[in-house]
Protein backbone atom coordinates (compact mmCIF):
# COMPACT_ATOMS: atom_id res chain seq x y z
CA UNK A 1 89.97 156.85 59.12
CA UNK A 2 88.02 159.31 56.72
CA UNK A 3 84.88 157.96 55.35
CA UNK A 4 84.37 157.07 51.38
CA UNK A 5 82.52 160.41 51.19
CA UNK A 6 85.63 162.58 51.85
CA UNK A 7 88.17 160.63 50.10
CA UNK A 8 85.55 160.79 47.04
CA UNK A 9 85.22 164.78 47.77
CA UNK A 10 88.86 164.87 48.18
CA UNK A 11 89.57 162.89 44.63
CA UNK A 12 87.31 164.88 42.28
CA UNK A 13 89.07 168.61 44.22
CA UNK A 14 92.46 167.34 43.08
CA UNK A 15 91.28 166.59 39.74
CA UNK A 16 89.06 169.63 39.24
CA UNK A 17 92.22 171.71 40.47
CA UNK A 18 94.57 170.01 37.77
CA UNK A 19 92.21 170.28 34.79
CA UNK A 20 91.37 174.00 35.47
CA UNK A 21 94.97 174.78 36.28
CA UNK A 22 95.99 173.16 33.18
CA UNK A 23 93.79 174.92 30.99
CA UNK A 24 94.79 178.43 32.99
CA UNK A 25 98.13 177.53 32.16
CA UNK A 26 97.23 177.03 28.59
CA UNK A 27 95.52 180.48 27.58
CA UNK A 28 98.09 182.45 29.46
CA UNK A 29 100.82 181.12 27.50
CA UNK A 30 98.75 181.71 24.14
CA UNK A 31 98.16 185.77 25.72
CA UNK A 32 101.89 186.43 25.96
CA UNK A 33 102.91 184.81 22.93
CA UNK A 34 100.39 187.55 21.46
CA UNK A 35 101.91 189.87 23.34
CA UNK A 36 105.36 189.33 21.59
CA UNK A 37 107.38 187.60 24.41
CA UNK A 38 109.44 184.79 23.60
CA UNK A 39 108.91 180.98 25.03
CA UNK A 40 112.19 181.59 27.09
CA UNK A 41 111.02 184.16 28.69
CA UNK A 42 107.57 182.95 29.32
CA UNK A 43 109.44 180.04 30.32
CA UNK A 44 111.35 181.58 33.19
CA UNK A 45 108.25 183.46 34.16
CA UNK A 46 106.03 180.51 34.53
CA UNK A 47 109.12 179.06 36.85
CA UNK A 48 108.91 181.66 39.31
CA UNK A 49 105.07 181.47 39.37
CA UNK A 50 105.54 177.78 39.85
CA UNK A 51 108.09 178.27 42.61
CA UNK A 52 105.74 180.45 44.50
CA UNK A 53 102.40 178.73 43.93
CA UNK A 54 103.98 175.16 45.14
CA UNK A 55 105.32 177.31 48.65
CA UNK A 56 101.56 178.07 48.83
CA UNK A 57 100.31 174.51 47.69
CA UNK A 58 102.43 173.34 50.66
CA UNK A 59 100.96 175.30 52.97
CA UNK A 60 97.71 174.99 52.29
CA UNK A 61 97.85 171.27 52.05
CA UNK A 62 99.54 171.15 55.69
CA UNK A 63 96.79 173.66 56.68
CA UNK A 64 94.06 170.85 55.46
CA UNK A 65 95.98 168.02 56.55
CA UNK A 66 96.04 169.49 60.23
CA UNK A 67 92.68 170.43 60.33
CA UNK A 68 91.66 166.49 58.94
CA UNK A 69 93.56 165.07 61.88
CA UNK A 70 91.98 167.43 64.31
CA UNK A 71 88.64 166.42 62.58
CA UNK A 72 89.35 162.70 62.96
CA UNK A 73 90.52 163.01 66.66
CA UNK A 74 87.19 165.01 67.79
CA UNK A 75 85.29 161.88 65.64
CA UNK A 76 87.71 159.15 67.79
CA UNK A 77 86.97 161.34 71.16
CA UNK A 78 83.09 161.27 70.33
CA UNK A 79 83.16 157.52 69.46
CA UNK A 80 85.26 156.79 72.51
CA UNK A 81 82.69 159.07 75.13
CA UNK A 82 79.84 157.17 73.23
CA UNK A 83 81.32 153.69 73.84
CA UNK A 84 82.19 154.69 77.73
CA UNK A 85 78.88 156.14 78.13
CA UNK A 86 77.09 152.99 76.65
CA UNK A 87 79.33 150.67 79.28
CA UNK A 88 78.62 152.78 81.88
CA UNK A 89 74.41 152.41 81.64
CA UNK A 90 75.19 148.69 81.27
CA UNK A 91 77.20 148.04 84.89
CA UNK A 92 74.53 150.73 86.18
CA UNK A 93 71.47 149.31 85.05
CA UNK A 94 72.51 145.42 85.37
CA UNK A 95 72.38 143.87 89.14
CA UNK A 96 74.35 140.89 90.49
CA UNK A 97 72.31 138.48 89.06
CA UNK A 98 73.38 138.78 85.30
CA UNK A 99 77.31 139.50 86.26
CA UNK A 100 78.34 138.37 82.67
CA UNK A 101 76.69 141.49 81.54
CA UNK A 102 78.27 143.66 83.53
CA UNK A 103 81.73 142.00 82.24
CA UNK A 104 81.25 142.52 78.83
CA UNK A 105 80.39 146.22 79.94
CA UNK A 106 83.84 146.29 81.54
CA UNK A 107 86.07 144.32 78.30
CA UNK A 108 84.66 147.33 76.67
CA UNK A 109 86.03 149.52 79.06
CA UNK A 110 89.63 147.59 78.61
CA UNK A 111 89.04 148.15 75.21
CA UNK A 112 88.32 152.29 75.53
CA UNK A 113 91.47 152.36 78.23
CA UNK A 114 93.54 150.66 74.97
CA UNK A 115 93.12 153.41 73.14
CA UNK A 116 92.88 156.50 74.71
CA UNK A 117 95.48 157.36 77.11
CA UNK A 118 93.37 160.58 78.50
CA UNK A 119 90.02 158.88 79.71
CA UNK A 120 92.62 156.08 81.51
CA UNK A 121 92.35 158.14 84.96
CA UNK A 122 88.84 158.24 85.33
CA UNK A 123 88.61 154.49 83.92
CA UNK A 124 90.48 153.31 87.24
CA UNK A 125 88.32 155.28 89.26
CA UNK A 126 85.26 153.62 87.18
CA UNK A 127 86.27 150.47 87.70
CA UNK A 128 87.56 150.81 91.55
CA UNK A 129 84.23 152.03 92.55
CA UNK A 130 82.79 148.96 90.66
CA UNK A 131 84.86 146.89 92.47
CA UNK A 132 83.77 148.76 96.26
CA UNK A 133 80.05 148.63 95.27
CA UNK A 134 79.47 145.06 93.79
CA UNK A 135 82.69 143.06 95.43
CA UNK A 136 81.99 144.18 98.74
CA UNK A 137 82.10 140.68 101.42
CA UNK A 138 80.85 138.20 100.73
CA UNK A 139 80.46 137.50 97.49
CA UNK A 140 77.84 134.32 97.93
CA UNK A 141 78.21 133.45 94.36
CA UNK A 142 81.64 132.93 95.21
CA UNK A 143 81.20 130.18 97.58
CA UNK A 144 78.78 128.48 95.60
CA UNK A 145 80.07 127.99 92.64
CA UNK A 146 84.21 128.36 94.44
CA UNK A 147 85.12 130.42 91.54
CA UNK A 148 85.19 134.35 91.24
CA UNK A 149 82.19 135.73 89.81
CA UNK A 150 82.35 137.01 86.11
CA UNK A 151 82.29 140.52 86.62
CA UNK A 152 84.52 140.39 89.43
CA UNK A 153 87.18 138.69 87.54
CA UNK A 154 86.95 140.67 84.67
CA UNK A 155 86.99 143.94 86.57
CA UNK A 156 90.63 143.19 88.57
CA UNK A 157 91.60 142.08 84.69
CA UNK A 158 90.75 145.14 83.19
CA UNK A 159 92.01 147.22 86.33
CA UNK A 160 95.26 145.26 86.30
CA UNK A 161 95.59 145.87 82.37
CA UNK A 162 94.65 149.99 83.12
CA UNK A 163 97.87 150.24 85.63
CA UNK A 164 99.82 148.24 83.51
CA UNK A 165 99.52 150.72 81.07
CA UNK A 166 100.57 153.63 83.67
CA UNK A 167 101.22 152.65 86.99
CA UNK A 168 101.08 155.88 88.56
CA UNK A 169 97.34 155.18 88.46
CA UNK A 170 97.61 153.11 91.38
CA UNK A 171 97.07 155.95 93.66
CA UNK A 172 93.63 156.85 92.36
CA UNK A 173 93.07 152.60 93.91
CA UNK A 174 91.69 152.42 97.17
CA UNK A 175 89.37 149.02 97.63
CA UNK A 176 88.23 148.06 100.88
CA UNK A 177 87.00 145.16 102.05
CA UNK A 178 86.33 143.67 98.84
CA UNK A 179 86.09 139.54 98.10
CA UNK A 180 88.25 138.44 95.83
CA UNK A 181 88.23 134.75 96.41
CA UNK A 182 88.78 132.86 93.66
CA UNK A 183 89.98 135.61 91.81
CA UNK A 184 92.95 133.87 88.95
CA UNK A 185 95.17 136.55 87.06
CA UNK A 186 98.36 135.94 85.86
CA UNK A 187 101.18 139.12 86.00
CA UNK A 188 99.06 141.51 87.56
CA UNK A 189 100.53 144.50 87.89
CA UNK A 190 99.28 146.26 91.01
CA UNK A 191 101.51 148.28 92.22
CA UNK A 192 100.91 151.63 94.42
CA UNK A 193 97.64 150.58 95.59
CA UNK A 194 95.51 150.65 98.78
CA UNK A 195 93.47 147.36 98.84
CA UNK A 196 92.82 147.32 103.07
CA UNK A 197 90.92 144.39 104.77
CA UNK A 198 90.84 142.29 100.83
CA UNK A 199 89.82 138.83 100.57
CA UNK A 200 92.16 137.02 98.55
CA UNK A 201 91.63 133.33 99.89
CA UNK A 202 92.35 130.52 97.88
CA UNK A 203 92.88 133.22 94.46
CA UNK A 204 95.88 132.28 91.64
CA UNK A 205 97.94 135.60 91.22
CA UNK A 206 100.94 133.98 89.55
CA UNK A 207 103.87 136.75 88.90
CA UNK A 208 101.68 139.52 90.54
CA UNK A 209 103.39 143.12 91.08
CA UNK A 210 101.95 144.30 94.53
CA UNK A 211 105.17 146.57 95.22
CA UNK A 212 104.70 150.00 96.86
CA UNK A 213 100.58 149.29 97.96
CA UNK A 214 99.48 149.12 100.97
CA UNK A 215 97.82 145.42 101.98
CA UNK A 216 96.84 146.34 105.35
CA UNK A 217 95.06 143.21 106.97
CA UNK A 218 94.16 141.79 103.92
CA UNK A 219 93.82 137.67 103.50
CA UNK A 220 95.78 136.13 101.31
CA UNK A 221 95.24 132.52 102.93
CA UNK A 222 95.78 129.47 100.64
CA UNK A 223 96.09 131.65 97.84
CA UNK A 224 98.84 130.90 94.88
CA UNK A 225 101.65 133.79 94.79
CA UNK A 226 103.80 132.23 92.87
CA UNK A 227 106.94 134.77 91.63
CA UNK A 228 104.84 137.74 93.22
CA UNK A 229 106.29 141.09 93.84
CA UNK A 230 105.89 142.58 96.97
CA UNK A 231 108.57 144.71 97.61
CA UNK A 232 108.02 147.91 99.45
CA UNK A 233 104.49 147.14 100.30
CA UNK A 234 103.16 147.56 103.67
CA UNK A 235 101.99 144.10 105.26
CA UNK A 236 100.56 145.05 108.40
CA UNK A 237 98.45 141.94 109.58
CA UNK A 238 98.65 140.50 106.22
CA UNK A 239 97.66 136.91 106.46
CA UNK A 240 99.70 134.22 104.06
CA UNK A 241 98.82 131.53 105.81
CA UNK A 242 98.93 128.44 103.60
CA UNK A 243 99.82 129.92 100.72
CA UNK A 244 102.29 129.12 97.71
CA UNK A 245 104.89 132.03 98.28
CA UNK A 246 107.34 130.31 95.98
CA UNK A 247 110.00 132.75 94.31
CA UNK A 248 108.25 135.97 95.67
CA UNK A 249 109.76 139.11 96.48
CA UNK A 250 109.32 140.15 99.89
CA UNK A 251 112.74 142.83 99.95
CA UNK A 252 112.22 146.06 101.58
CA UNK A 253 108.42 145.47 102.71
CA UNK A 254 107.61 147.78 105.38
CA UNK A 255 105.68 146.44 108.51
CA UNK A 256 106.87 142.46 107.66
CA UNK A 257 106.80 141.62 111.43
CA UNK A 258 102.96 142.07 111.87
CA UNK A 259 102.25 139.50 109.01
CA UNK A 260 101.50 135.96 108.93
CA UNK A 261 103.00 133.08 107.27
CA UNK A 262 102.05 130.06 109.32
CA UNK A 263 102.48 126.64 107.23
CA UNK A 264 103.67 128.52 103.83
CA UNK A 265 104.92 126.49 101.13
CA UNK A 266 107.89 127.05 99.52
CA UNK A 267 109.05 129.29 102.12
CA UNK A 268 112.46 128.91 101.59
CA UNK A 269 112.42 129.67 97.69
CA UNK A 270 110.88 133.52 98.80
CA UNK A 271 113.16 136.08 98.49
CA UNK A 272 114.39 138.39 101.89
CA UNK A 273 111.77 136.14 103.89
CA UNK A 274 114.20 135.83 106.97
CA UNK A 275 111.23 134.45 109.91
């Protein structure tokens, strides 16, 4: 919003423009009185003026009113570039050992992709490379402490909230052989990605939406998928062994015979599982 200083500029115009167009006003009725014309006529007169001068008022104030918006977006676009700019030197300069750093940098990432549709693009691509660089197997925090490291979790959260928002954006995904063990996320919306050779042992994804990516030989082993989408995703050497694949969606997933499903529970509450 404008600051105090412009509304306060903005007040004392209106009010300087009303007094001195009052007193205008004023001495050009007393000048053609003078001049012998009637209060009828300078009446009608002063109507037409007023006609034409509030056409003009209108303009200009749309004119202003344009220009304030287009002032106020360039201020948003600024604070927005400074606030991705700030996260960005954070999950640069910060190394695995202080990852709950480097997931605050991301919330405030989440945060920027809330509000600005146009920077969204290049957010996912932010936070996939994250994801490549600093998720890449193993993740030995992960097996000490058998929970997904901070930043980890928060980056497939804020990734998962970014193709929410647009799912086309899941083509600009491509993880590889990434650890997400541990990893817990509820309605995840994934869809259209590439995530090829992922670790998702023993991870919650409750009501995930995996439809359309391509899973090629990831793990999935022991994981929780309850109500999970994976319709038209490719499977290829996919590996559910163990896991909860209660209520998921497996219609129309390309590649099905090449994946694994040894000792599955719930099998038969998964949708077009026919094995």
């Amino acid at each position: 919003m404008p600051d105090i200083y412009t509304l306060l500029l903005l007040f004392v115009a209106i009010i300087t423009f009303l007094v001195g167009g009052n007193s205008i006003a004023n001495k050009a009725i007393k000048k053609r009185q003078a001049a012998g014309k009637t209060l009828s006529e300078i009446e009608k007169e002063f109507e037409i003026k007023k006609t034409v001068f509030t056409i003009i008022s209108g303009v200009a104030f749309i004119f202003g009113a344009t220009y304030s918006l287009y002032e106020f977006g360039l201020k948003v676009r600024t604070e927005d570039r400074q606030l991705l700019y700030g996260a960005l030197g954070q999950l640069i300069k910060v190394d695995d050992t202080r990852p709950e750093i480097s997931a605050a940098a991301l919330l405030q990432l989440d945060r920027l992709g809330a509000s600005s549709d146009a920077e969204r693009p290049a957010l996912v691509q932010i936070v996939t490379a994250y994801l490549n660089e600093r998720a890449r197997k193993p993740v030995t925090e992960h097996e000490d402490a058998i929970t997904a490291r901070p930043d980890i979790q928060m980056a497939i959260y804020v990734l998962s909230r970014l193709l929410d928002s647009d799912p086309n954006l899941g083509k600009l995904v491509h993880l590889k052989e990434i650890d997400l063990r541990y990893v817990r996320i509820d309605k995840a919306t994934l869809v259209n990605v590439k995530m090829i050779g992922v670790d998702f042992r023993s991870a919650s994804i409750v009501s995930a939406d995996f439809s359309g990516s391509d899973l090629t030989a990831s793990l999935f082993k022991e994981a929780v998928l309850v109500d999970s989408n994976f319709s038209n995703a490719t499977l290829y050497k996919v590996n559910f062994e163990g896991s909860d694949i209660s209520s998921a969606d497996f219609c129309n997933a390309k590649q099905f015979d090449n994946a694994r499903f040894e000792n599955v529970r719930a099998k038969a509450g998964a949708k077009c599982l026919q094995r």
